[in-house]
Protein backbone atom coordinates (compact mmCIF):
# COMPACT_ATOMS: atom_id res chain seq x y z
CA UNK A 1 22.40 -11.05 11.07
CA UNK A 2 19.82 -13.31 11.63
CA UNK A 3 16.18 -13.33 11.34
CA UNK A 4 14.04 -14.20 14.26
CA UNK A 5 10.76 -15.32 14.01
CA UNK A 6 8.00 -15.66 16.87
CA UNK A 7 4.64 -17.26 17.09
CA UNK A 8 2.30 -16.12 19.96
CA UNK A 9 -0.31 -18.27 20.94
CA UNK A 10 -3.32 -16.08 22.28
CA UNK A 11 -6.50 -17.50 24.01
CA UNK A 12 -9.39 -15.29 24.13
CA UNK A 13 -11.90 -15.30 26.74
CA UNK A 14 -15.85 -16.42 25.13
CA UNK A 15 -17.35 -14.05 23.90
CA UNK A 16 -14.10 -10.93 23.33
CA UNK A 17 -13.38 -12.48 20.22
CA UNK A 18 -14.36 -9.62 18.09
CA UNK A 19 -13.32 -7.14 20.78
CA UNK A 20 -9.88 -8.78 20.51
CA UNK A 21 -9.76 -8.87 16.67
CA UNK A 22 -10.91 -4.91 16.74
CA UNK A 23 -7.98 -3.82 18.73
CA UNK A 24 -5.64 -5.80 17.41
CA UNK A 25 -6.59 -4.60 13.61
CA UNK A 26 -5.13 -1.42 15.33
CA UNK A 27 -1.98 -2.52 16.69
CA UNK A 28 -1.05 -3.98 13.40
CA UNK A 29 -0.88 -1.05 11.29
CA UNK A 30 0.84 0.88 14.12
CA UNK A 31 3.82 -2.32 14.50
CA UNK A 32 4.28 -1.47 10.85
CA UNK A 33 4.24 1.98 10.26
CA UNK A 34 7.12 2.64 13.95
CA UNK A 35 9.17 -0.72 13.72
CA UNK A 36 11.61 -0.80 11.22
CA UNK A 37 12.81 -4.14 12.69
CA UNK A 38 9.83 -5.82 12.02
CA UNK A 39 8.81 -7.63 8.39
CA UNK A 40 6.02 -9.43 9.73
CA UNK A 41 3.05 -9.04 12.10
CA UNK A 42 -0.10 -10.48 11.49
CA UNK A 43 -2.99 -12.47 13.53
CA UNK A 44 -4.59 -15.69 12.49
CA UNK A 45 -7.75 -17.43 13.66
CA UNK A 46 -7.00 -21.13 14.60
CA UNK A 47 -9.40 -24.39 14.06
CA UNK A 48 -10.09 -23.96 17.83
CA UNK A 49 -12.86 -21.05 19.05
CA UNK A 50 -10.82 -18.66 20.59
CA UNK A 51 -7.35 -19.31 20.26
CA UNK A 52 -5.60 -16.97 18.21
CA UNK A 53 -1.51 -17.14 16.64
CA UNK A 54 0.51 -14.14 15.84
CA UNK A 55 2.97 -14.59 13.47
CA UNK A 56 5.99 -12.27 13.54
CA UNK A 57 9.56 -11.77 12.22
CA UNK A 58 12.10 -9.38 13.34
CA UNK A 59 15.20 -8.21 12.22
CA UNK A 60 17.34 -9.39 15.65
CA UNK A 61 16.68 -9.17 19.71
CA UNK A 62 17.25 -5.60 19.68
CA UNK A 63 14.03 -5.51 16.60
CA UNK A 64 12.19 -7.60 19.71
CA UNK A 65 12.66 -5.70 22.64
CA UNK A 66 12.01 -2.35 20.79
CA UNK A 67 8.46 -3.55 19.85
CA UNK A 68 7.43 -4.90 23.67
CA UNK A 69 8.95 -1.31 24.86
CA UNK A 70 7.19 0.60 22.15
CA UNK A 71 4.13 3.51 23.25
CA UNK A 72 1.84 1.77 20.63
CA UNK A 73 2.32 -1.94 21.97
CA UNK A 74 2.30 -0.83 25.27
CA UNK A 75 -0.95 1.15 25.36
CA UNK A 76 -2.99 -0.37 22.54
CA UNK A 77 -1.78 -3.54 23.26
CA UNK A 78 -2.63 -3.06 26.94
CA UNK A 79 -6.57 -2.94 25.96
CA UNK A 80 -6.02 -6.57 24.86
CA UNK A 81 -5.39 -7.81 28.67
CA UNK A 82 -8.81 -7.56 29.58
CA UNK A 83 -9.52 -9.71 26.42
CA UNK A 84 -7.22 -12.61 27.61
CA UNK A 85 -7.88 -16.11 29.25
CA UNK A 86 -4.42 -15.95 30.29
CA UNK A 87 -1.06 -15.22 29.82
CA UNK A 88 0.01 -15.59 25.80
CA UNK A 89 2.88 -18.66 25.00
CA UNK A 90 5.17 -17.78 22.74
CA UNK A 91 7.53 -19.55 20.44
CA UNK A 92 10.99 -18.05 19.51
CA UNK A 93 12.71 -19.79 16.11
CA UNK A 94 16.01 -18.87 14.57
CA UNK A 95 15.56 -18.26 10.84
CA UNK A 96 17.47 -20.41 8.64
């Protein structure tokens, strides 16, 4: 089995910044404390105002899909939409 890491790039509209970092700083702790699959789940600030990364790693694809289907990401991290300036990229990488 074979780790699998992710790397979401997040851009926040001006000014939801600290709205964004707020509800994330709950989402975190609930990732950690319901998905067993998960080592890793933390947010970082970038060089550029309002871009964010999340850096994650999971235990496999099942580890993945049971944290975008979970209550907690779905309805905590559903009060980070209205934060957004659009949709968030994310990179998939095979660990090594």
């Amino acid at each position: 089995m074979s780790a699998i890491g992710l790397i979401a790039t997040i851009r926040v509209q001006p000014g939801k910044e600290a709205e964004f970092e707020g509800v994330f700083a709950e989402l975190a702790p609930a990732v950690a404390a319901n998905e067993p699959g998960n080592s890793y789940y933390r947010l970082f600030r970038t060089d550029e105002t309002g871009v964010y990364k999340v850096l994650e790693c999971y235990d496999d694809d099942a580890a993945v899909d049971a944290h975008r289907a979970s209550d907690h990401f779905r309805t905590i991290g559903a009060r980070l939409g209205p934060c957004l300036a659009g949709a968030p990229e994310i990179e998939k990488l095979g660990a090594v």
